[in-house]
Protein backbone atom coordinates (compact mmCIF):
# COMPACT_ATOMS: atom_id res chain seq x y z
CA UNK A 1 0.00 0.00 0.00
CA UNK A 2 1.06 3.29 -0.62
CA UNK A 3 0.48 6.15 1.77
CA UNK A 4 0.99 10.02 1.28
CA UNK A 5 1.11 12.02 4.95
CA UNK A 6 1.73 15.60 4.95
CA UNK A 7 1.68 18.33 7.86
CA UNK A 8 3.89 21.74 7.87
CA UNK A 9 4.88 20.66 11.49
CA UNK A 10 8.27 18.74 10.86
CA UNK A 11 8.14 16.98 13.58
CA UNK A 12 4.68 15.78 13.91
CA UNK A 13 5.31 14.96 10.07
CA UNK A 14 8.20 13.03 11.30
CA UNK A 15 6.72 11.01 14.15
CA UNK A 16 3.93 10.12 11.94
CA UNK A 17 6.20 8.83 9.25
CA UNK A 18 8.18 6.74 11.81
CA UNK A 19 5.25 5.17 13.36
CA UNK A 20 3.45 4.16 9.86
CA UNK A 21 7.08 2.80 9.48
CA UNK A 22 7.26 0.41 12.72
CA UNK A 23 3.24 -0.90 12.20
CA UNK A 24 4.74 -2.37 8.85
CA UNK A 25 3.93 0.82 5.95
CA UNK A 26 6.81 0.87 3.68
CA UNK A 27 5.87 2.86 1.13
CA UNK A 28 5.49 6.25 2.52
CA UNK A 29 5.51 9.87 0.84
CA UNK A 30 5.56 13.38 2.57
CA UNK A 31 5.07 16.36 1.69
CA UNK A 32 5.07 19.62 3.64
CA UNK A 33 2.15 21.25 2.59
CA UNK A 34 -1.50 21.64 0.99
CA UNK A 35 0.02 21.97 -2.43
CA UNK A 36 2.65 19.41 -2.64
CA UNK A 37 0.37 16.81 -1.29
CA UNK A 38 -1.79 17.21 -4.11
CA UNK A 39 0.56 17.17 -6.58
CA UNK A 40 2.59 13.96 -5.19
CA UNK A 41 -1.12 12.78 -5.31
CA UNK A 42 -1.69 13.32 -8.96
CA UNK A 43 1.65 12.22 -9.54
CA UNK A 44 2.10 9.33 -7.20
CA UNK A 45 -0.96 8.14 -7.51
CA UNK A 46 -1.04 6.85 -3.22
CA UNK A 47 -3.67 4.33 -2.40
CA UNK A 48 -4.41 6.84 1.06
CA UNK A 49 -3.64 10.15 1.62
CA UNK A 50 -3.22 11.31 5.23
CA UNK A 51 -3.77 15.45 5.73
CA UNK A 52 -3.62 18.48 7.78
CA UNK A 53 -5.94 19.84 7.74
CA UNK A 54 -4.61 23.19 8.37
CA UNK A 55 -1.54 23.68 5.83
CA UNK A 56 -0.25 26.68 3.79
CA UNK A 57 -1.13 26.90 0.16
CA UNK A 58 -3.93 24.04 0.36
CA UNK A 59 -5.63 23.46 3.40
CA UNK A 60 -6.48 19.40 3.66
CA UNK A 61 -10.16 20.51 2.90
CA UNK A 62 -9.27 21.53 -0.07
CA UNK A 63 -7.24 19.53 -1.58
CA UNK A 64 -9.84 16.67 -0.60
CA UNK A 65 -12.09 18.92 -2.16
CA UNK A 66 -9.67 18.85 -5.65
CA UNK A 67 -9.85 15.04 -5.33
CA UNK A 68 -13.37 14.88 -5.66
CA UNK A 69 -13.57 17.36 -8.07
CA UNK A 70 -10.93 15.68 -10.60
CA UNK A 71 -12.05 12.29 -9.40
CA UNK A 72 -8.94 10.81 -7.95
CA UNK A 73 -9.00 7.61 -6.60
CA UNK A 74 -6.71 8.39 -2.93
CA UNK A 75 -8.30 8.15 0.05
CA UNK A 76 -8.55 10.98 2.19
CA UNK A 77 -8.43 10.89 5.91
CA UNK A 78 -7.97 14.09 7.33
CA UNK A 79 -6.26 14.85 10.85
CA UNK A 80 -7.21 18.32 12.89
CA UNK A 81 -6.28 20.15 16.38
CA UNK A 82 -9.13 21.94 15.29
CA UNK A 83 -12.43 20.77 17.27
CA UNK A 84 -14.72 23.17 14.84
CA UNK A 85 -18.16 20.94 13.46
CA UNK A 86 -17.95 23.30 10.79
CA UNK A 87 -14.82 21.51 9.58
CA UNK A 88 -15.85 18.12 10.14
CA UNK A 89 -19.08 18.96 8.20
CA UNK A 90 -17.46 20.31 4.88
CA UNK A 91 -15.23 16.59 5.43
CA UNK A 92 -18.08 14.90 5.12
CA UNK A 93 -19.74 16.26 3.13
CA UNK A 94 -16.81 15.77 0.54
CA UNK A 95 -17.18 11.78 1.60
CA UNK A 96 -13.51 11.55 3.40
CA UNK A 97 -12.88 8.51 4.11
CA UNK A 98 -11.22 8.79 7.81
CA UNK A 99 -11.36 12.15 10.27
CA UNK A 100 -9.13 11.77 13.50
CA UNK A 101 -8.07 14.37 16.22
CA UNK A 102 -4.60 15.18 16.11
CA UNK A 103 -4.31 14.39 19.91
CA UNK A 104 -5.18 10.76 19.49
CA UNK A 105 -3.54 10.33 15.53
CA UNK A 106 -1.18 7.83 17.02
CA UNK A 107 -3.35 5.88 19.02
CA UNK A 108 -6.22 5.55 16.05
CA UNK A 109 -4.16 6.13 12.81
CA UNK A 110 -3.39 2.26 12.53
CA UNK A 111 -6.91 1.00 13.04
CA UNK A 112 -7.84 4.27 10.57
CA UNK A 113 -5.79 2.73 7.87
CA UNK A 114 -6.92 -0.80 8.41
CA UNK A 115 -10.71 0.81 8.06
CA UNK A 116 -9.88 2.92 5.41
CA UNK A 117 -7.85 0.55 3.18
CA UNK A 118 -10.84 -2.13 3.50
CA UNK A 119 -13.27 0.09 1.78
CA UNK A 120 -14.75 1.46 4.86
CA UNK A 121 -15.06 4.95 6.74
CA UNK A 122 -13.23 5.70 10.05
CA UNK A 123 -14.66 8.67 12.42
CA UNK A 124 -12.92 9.49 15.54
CA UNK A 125 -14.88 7.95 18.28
CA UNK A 126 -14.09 11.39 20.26
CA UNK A 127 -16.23 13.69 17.23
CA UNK A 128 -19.51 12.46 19.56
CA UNK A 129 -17.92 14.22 22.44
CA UNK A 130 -16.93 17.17 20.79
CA UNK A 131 -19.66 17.57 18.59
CA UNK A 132 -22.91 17.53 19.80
CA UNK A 133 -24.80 16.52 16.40
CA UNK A 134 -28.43 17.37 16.20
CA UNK A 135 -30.46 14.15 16.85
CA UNK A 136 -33.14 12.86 14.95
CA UNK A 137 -36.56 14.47 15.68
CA UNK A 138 -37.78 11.01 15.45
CA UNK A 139 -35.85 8.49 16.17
CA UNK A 140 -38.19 5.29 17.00
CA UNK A 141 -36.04 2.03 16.63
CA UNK A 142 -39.62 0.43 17.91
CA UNK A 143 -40.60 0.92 14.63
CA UNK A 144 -37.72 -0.94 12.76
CA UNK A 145 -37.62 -4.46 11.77
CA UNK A 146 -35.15 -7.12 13.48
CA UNK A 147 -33.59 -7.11 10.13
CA UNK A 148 -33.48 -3.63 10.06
CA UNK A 149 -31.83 -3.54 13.50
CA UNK A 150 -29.62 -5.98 12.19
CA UNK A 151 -28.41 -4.37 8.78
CA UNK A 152 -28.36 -0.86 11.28
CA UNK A 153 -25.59 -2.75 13.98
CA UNK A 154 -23.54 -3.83 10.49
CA UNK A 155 -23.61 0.00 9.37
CA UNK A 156 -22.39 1.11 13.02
CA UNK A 157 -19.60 -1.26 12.78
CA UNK A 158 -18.49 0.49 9.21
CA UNK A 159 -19.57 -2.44 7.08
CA UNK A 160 -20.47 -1.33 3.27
CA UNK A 161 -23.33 -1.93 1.64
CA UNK A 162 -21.55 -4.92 -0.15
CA UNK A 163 -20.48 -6.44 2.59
CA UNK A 164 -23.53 -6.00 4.51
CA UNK A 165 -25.13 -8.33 1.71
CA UNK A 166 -22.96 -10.80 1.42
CA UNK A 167 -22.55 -11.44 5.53
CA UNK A 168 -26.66 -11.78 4.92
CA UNK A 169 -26.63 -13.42 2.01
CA UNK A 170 -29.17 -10.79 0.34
CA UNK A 171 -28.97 -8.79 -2.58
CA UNK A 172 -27.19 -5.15 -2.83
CA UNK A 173 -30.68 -3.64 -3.56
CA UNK A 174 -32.26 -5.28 -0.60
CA UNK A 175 -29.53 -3.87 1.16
CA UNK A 176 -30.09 -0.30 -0.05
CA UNK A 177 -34.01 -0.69 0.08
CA UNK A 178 -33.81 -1.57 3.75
CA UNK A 179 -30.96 1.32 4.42
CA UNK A 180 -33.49 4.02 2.71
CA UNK A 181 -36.43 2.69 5.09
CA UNK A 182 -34.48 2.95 8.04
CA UNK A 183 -33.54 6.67 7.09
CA UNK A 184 -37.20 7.09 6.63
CA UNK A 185 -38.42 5.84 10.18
CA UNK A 186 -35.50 7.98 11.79
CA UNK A 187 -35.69 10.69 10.40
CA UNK A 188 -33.08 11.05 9.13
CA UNK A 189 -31.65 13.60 5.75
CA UNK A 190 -30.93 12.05 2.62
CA UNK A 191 -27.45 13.50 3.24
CA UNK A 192 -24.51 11.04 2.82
CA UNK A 193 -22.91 9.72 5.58
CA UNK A 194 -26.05 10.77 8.08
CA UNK A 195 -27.10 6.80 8.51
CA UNK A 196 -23.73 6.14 9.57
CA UNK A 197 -23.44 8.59 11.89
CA UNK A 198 -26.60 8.26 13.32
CA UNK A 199 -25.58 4.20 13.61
CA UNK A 200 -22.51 4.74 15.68
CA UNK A 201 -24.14 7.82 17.89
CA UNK A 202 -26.99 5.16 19.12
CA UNK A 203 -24.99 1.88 18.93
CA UNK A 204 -25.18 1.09 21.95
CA UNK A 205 -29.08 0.92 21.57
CA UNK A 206 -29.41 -1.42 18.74
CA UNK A 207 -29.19 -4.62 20.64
């Protein structure tokens, strides 16, 4: 696998490097900031690309933003000081792949990667602390199915719609079907990534 990493702090660039180094990441790019990250992405082509997401020139945001634009393949999982919902909401809304504090990037970024670079999301388990998201007005899991309940714990633990159908041995489209009337019944937007959320907020309830 090939990972980019870039942050204008040297050192924090540095320990990152080093410790995607000694969990077994060989193939490891830097760059320093917004605007050589994106062009050692076009270039380089990295299967993940791990931002700042405060950096001169290109802030992470946008250069995930440029990604989606231009339809580049990388990745994105963005790291942040920053404890702003503002921020996190543009990330998502751009469909980033991974969004850790910096404080606890070396405690999460392995389990991040291992997420990320099996086709699913990774949030910070800290954003529901920080962020107090608006809750559903309705949210009435008496109304949902067992196998709605069921396809809802799978979507808390980050499994894709894919996967979610072949661990159930149901078709794709059954899959989506059921995720669209569980949105329904909560309440929820047709925004991407609000299931999800919503899934790992209330896991804890689903049993």
């Amino acid at each position: 696998m090939k990972i980019l990493i870039a942050d204008d702090h040297p050192l924090l660039l540095r320990g990152l490097y080093d410790f995607l180094k000694s969990v077994g990441y060989q193939n490891i790019i830097d760059a320093k900031d917004g605007l050589e990250a994106y062009n050692s992405i076009l270039k380089e082509e990295p299967d993940l690309a791990i931002l700042d997401i405060r950096m001169p020139k290109l802030s992470g945001i946008e250069v995930a933003r440029k990604c989606r634009t231009n339809h580049v393949k990388t990745r994105i999982i963005l790291i942040t000081l920053h404890q702003e919902k503002e921020l996190f909401d543009q990330a998502y809304q751009l469909g980033v792949a991974g969004y850790i504090f910096k404080q606890f990037t070396l405690v999460e970024i392995h389990e991040c990667v291992k997420e990320v670079s099996a086709g699913r999301q990774y949030f910070s388990p800290q954003l529901k602390e920080y962020f107090q998201f608006d809750r559903p007005r309705h949210p009435h899991l008496d109304q949902l199915t067992p196998s709605e309940r069921k396809i809802l714990r799978l979507i808390a633990k980050n499994h894709t719609t894919p996967q979610i159908a072949d661990m159930l041995f149901i078709a794709a489209k059954t899959v989506e079907k059921h995720r669209s009337n569980i949105s329904k019944k909560l309440g929820l937007s047709g925004k991407t990534n609000s299931l999800l959320l919503w899934a790992k907020q209330n896991e804890g309830k689903l049993d």
